[in-house]
Protein backbone atom coordinates (compact mmCIF):
# COMPACT_ATOMS: atom_id res chain seq x y z
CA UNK A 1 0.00 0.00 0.00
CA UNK A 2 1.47 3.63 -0.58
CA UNK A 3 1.33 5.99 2.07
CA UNK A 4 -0.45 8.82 1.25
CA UNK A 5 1.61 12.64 0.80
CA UNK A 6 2.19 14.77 3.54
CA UNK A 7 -0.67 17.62 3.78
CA UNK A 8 1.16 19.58 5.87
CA UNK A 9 4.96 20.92 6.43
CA UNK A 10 7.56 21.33 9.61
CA UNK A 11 7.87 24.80 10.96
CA UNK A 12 10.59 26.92 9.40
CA UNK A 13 13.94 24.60 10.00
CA UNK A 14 15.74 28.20 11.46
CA UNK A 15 13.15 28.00 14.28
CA UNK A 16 13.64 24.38 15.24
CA UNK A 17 17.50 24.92 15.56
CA UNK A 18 16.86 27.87 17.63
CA UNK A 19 14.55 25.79 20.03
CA UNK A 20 17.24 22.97 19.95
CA UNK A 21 20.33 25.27 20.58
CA UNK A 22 18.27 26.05 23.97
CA UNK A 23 17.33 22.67 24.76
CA UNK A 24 20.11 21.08 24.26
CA UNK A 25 22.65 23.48 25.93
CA UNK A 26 26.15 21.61 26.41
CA UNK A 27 25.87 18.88 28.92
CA UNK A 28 22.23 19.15 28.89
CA UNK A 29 20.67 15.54 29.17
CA UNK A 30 18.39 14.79 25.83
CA UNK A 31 15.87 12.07 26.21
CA UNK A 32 13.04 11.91 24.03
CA UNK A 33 11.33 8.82 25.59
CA UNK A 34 9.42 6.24 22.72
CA UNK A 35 9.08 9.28 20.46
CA UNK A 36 5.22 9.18 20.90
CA UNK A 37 5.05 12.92 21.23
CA UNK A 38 6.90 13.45 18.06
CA UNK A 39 4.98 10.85 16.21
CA UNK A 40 1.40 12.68 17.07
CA UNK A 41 2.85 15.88 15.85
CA UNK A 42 4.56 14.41 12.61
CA UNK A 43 3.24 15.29 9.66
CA UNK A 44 1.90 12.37 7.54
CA UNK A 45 4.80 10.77 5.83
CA UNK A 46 4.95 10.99 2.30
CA UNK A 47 7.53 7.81 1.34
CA UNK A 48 6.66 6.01 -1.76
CA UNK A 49 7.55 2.53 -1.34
CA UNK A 50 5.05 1.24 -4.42
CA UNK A 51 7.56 1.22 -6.92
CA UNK A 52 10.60 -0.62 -7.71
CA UNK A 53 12.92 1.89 -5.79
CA UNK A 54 13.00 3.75 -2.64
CA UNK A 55 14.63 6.92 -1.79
CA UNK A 56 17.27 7.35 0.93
CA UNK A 57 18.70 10.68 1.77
CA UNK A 58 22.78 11.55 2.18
CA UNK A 59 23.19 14.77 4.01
CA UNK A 60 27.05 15.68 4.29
CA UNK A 61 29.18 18.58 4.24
CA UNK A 62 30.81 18.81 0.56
CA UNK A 63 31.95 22.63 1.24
CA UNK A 64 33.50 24.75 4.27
CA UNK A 65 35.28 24.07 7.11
CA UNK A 66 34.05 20.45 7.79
CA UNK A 67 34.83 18.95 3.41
CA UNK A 68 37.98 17.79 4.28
CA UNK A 69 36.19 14.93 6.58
CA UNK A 70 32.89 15.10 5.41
CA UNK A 71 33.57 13.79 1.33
CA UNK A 72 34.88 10.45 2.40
CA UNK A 73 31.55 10.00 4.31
CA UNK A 74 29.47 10.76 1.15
CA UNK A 75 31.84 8.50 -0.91
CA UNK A 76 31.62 5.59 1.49
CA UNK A 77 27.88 5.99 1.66
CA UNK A 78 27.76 5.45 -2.31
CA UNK A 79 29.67 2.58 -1.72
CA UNK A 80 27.46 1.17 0.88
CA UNK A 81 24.22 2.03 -1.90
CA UNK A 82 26.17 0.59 -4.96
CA UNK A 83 27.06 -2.54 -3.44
CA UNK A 84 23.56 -2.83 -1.72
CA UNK A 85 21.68 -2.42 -4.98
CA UNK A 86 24.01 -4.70 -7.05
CA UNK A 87 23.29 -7.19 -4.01
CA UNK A 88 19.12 -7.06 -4.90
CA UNK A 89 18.53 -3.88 -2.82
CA UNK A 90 16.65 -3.41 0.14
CA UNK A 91 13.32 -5.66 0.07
CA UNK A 92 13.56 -6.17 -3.38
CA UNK A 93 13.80 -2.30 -4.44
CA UNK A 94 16.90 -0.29 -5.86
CA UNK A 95 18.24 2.72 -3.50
CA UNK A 96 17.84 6.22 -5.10
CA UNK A 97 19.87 8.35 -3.55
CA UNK A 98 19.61 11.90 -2.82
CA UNK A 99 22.95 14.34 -1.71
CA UNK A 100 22.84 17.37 -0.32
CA UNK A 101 25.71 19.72 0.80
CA UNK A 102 24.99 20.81 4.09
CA UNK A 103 28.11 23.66 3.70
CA UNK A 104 29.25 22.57 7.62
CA UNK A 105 26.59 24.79 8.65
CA UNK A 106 24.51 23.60 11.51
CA UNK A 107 21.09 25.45 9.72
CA UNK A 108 22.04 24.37 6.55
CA UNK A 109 22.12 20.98 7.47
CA UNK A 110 18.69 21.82 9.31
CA UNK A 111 16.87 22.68 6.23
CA UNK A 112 18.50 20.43 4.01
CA UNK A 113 16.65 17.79 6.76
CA UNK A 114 13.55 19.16 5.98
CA UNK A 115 13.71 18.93 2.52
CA UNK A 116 15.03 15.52 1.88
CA UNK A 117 12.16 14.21 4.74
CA UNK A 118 9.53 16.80 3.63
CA UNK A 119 10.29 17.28 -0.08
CA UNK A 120 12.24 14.14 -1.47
CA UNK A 121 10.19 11.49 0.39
CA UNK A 122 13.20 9.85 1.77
CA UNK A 123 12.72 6.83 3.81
CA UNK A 124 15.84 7.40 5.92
CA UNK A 125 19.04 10.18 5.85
CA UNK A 126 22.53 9.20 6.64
CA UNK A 127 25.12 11.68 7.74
CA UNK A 128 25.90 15.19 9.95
CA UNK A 129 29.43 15.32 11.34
CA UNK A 130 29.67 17.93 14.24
CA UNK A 131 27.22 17.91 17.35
CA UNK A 132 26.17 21.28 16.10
CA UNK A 133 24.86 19.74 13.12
CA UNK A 134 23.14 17.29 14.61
CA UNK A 135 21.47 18.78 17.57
CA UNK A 136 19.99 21.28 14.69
CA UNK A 137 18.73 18.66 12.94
CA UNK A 138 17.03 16.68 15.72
CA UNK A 139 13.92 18.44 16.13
CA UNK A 140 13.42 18.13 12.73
CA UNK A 141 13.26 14.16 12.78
CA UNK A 142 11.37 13.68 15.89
CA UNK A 143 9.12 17.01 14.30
CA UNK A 144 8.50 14.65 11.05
CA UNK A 145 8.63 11.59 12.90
CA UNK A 146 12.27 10.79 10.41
CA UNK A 147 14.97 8.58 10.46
CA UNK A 148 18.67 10.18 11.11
CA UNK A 149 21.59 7.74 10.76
CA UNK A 150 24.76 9.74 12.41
CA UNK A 151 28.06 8.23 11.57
CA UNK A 152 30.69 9.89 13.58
CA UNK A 153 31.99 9.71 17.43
CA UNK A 154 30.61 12.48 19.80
CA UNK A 155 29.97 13.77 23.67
CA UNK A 156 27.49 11.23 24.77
CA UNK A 157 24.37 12.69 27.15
CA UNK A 158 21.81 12.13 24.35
CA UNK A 159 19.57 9.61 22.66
CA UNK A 160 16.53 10.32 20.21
CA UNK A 161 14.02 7.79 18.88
CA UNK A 162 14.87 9.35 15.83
CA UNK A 163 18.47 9.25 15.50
CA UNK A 164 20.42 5.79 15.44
CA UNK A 165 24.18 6.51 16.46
CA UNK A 166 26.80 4.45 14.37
CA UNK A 167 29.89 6.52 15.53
CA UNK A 168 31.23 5.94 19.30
CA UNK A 169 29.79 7.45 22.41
CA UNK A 170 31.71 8.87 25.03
CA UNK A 171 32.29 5.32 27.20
CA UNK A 172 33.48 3.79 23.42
CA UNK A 173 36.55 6.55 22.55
CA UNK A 174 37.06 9.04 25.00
CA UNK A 175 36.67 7.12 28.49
CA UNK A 176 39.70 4.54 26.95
CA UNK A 177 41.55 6.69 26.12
CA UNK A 178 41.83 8.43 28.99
CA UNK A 179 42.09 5.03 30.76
CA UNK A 180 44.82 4.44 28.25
CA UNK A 181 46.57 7.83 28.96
CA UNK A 182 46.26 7.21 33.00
CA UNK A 183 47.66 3.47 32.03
CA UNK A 184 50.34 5.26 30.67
CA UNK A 185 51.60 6.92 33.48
CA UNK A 186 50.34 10.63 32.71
CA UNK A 187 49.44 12.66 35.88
CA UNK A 188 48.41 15.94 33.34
CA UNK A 189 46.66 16.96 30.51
CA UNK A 190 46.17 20.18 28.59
CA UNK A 191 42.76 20.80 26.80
CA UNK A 192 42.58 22.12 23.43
CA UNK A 193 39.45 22.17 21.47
CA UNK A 194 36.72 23.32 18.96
CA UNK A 195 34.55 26.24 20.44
CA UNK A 196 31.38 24.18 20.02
CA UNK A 197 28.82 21.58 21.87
CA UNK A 198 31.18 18.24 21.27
CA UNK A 199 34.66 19.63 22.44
CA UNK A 200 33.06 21.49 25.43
CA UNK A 201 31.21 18.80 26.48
CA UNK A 202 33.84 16.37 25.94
CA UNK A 203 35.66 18.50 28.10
CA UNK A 204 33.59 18.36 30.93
CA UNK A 205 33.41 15.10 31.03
CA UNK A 206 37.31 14.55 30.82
CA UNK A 207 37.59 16.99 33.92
CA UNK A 208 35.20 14.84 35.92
CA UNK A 209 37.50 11.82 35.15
CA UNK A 210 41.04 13.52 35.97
CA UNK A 211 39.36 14.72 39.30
CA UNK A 212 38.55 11.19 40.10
CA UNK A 213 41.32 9.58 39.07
CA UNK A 214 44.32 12.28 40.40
CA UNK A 215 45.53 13.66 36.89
CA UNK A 216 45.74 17.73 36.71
CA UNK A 217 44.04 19.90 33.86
CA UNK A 218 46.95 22.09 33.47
CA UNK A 219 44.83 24.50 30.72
CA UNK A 220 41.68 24.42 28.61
CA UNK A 221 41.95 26.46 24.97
CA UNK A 222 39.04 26.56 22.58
CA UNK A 223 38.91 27.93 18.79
CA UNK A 224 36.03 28.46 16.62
CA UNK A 225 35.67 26.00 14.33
CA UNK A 226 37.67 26.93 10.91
CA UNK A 227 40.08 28.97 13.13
CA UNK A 228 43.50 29.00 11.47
CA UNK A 229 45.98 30.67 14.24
CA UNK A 230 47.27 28.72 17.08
CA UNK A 231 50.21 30.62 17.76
CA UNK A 232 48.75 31.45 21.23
CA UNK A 233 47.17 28.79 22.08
CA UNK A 234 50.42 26.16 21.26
CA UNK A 235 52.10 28.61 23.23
CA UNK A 236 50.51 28.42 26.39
CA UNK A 237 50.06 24.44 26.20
CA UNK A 238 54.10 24.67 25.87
CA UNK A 239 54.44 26.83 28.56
CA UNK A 240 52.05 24.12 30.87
CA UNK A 241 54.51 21.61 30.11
CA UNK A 242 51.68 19.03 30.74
CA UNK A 243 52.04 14.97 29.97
CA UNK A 244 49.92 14.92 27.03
CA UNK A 245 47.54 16.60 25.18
CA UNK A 246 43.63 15.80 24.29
CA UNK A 247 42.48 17.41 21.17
CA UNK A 248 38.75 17.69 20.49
CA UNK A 249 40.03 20.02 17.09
CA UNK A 250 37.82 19.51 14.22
CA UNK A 251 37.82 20.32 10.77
CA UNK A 252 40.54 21.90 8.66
CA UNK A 253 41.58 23.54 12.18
CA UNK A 254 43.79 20.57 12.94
CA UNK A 255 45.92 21.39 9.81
CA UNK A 256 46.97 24.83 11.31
CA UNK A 257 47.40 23.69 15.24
CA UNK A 258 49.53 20.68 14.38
CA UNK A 259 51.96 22.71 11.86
CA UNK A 260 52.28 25.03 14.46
CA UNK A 261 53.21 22.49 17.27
CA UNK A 262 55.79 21.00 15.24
CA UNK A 263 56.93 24.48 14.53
CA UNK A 264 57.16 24.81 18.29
CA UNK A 265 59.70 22.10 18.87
CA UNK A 266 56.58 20.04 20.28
CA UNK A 267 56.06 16.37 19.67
CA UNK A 268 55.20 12.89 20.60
CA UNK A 269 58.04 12.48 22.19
CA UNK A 270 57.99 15.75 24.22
CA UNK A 271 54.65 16.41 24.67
CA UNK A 272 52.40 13.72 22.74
CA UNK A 273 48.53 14.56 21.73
CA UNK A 274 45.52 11.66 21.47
CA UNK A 275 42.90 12.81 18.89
CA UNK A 276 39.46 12.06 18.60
CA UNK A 277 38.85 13.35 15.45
CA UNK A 278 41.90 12.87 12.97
CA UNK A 279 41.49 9.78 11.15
CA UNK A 280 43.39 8.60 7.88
CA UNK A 281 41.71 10.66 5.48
CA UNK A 282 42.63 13.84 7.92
CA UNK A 283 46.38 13.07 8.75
CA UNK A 284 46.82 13.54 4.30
CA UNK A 285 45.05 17.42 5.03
CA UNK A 286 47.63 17.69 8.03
CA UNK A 287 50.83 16.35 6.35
CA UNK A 288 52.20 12.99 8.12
CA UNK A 289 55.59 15.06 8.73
CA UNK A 290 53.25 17.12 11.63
CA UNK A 291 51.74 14.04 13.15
CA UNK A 292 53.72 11.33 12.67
CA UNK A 293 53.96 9.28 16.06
CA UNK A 294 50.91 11.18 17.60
CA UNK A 295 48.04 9.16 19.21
CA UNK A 296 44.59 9.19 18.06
CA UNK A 297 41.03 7.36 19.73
CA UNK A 298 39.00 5.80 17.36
CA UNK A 299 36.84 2.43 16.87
CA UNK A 300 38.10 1.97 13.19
CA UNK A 301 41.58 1.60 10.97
CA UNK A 302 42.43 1.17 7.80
CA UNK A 303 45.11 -1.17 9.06
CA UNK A 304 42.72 -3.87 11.15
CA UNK A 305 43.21 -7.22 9.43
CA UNK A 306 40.10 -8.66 8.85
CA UNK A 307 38.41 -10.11 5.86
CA UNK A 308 35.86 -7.94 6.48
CA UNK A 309 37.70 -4.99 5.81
CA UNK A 310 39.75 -6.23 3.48
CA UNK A 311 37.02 -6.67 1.32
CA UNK A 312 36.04 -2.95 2.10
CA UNK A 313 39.42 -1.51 1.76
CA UNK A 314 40.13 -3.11 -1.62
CA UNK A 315 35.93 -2.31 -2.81
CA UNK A 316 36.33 1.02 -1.37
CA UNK A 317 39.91 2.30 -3.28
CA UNK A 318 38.64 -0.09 -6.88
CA UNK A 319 35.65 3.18 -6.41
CA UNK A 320 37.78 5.95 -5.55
CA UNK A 321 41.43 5.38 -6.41
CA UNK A 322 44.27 3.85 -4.84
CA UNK A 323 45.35 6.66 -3.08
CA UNK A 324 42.26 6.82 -1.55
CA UNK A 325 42.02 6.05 2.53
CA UNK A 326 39.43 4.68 5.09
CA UNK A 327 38.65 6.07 8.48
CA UNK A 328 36.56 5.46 11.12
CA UNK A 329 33.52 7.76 10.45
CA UNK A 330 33.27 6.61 6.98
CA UNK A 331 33.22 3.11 8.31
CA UNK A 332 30.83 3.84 10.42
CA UNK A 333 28.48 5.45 7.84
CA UNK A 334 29.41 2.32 5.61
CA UNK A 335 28.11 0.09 8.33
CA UNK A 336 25.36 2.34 9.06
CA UNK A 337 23.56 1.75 5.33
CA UNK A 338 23.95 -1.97 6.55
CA UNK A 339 22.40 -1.80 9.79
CA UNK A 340 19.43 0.45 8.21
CA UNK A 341 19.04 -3.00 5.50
CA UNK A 342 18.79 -5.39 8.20
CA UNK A 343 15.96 -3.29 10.56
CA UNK A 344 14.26 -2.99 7.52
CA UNK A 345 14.44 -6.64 6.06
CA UNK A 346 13.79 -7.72 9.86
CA UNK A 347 10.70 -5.36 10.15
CA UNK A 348 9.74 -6.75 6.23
CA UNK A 349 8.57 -2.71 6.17
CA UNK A 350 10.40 0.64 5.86
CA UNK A 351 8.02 2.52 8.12
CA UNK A 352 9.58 4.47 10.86
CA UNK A 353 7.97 2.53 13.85
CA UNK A 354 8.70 -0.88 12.08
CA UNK A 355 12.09 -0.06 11.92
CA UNK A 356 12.61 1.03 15.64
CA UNK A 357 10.88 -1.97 16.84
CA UNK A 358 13.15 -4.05 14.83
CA UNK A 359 16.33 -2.55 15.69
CA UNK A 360 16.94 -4.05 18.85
CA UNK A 361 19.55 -6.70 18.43
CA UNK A 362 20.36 -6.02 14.64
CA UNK A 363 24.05 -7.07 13.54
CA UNK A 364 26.38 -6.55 11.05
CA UNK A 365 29.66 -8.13 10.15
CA UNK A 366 31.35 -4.77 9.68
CA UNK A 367 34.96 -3.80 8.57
CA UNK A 368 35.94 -2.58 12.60
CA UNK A 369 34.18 -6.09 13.38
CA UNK A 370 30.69 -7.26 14.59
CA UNK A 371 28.39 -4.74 15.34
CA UNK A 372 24.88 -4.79 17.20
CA UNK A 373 22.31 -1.94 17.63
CA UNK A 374 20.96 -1.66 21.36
CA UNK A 375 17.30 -0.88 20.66
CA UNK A 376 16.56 0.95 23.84
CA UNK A 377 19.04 3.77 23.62
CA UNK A 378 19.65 3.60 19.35
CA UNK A 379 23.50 3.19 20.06
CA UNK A 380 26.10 -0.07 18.62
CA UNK A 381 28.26 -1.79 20.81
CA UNK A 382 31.85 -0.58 19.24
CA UNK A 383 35.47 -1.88 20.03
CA UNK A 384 37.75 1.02 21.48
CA UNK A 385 41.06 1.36 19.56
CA UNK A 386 43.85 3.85 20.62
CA UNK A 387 46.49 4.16 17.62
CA UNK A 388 49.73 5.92 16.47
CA UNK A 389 50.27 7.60 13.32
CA UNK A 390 52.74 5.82 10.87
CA UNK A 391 54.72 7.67 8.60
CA UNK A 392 53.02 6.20 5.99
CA UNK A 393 50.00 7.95 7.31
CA UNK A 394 48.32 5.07 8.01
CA UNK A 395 47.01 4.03 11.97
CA UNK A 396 48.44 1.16 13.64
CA UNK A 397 46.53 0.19 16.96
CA UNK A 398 48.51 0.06 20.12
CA UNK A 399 45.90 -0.62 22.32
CA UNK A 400 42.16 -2.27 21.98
CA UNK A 401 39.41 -3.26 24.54
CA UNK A 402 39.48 -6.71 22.77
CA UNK A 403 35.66 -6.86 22.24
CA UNK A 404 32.92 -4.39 21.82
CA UNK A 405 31.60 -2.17 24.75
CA UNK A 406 28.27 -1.53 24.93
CA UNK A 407 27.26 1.67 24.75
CA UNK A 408 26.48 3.99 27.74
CA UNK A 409 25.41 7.87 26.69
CA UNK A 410 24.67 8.64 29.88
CA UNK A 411 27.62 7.36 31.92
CA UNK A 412 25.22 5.27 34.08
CA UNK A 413 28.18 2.96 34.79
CA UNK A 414 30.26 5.79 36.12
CA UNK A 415 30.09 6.87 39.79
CA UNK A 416 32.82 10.03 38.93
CA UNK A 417 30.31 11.22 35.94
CA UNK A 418 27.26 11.60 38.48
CA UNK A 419 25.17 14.61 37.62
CA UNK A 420 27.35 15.07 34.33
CA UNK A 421 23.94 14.63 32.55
């Protein structure tokens, strides 16, 4: 049967991100229950599943600040389509895709939203990078009663009937790490990050662990996102002389803050830095001669040797070129096509509510290795990974949890993050 069209539209996308800017302040615990208030207030949706295809929407950055990770999700995401629809599709019916740029602009990527779920008749979108990004586009999901799949690592303290996170949350990347650091024998850390909601709340969250587990916060920088001068800010995490640095940088930022800590005399050996969002495809924008050695948090490498991702390495550069790398969030988005095949061939039906009520338990045999969705908070169970830079540019793990963790946004499991949320 074919749904009928929506009769009526979402409010003005600017308006929604204004209302979720103040909702969601940093730190600010979102919990949207089962979703039934945004279902009543949904407009009717308009999908057209009668034909022989079905439209799915990819909503990545492709300009600004945020391209130079951003691409390689949209690329991956093709792959993840091509190889789905040479495969038989999804319940019998070719993928048509639908891109949109969403310029690394948090309304952008609002209205863009609106249009692919209001407009295009998507039956699901894939993509956003930054927490700004998505928090702006949140309301607009649970507003249309929409499917988000979110590929990349982030701050934790939020979970949306609406949004299915395939990147890490904050006990899969950044809690390791930090375990890893402490494991390491580092008593201090210096804070340098992005001037928006992920880096800030990252933050807060990292000083709640040092307190509780006796390591100092010797400073805590931030830059606005695209910012291109970290002479003074390199020069007062030199002047800290801390253990170690953790960088919540993101975007085309990292190219300017690492030149200028090599230019500094600073290094892994003097004063190493764990990233949580420099992957492969970033450490070619940065130049391997300014990271080499450095440590970075992630669930996903190009280098894990797995048949699984052999296959997806080799599939992935036939596509793109030889040259071409893999990271974790494109992994991620890779996997998160998969996952959105398998609620949807469990459910037998690509209506929203079938789909949630088949998530619970869904697996996939992914490149990073097995993956399974937790249906109650829309989070995967992810191995942690910390890993060193080659100078080959590649990422060689140095450290892994051994199996998957399964997620927990809210820190539930940790007595120092009480009242974080």
């Amino acid at each position: 049967m074919t749904p009928s069209r929506a009769t009526t539209r979402l409010a003005p996308a600017a308006a929604l991100v204004a209302l979720a800017l103040t909702l969601t302040a940093c730190g600010a615990k979102t919990e949207t229950g089962d979703g039934a208030s945004a279902a009543t207030s949904a407009a009717e949706s308009c999908v057209d599943t009668s034909g022989d295809t079905v439209k799915i929407g990819f909503l990545n950055s492709l300009s600004g600040t945020m391209a130079i990770s951003e691409q390689t999700v949209a690329d991956s995401l093709a792959l993840a389509a091509e190889e789905i629809n040479a495969d038989g599709g999804v319940l019998g019916k070719q993928l048509e895709i639908v891109q949109e740029d969403g310029q690394s602009e948090p309304t952008v990527f609002a209205e863009k939203a609106e249009k692919l779920i209001t407009s295009d008749c998507v039956a699901a979108v894939f993509g956003g990078w930054t927490s700004a990004s998505r928090k702006a586009m949140l309301p607009v999901f649970e507003a249309q009663d929409s499917l988000l799949f979110y590929p990349v690592q982030y701050e934790g303290l939020e979970s949306s009937p609406n949004i299915f996170y395939t990147g890490a949350t904050t006990n899969q990347q950044i809690v390791p790490a930090l375990d890893y650091l402490k494991e390491q024998g580092v008593e201090s850390i210096f804070l340098v990050g992005s001037d928006y909601v992920f880096p800030r709340t990252a933050n807060k969250i990292i000083n709640a662990y040092a307190e509780a587990n006796g390591i100092e916060v010797l400073g805590e920088e931030y830059a606005p996102l695209g910012h291109t001068d970290f002479s003074t800010i390199v020069n007062k995490v030199k002047s800290a002389g801390a253990d170690a640095v953790f960088n919540t940088l993101n975007g085309d930022s990292n190219v300017a803050y690492f030149k200028e800590y090599k230019n500094a005399g600073l290094g892994p050996d003097t004063m190493p830095v764990v990233s949580v969002s420099i992957a492969e495809e970033e450490v070619g924008g940065v130049g391997v001669e300014n990271v080499e050695g450095q440590l970075t948090a992630w669930n996903y490498y190009q280098t894990i040797d797995s048949p699984e991702n052999t296959t997806f390495v080799e599939a992935f550069q036939a596509k793109y070129g030889d040259d071409r790398v893999t990271s974790d969030p494109m992994e991620a988005a890779y996997t998160s096509l998969y996952l959105w095949k398998g609620m949807v061939e469990k459910a037998e039906s690509f209506a929203v509510a079938d789909v949630q009520e088949a998530a619970d338990g869904v697996t996939f045999d992914a490149p990073e290795g097995s993956v399974t969705v937790n249906g109650d908070n829309h989070h995967i169970a992810k191995t942690a990974l910390i890993g060193k830079i080659g100078p080959d540019g590649l990422i060689y793990t140095e450290w892994s949890s051994g199996e998957p963790i399964e997620p927990d946004p809210y820190l539930e499991g940790y007595d120092w993050a009480e009242g974080l949320s």
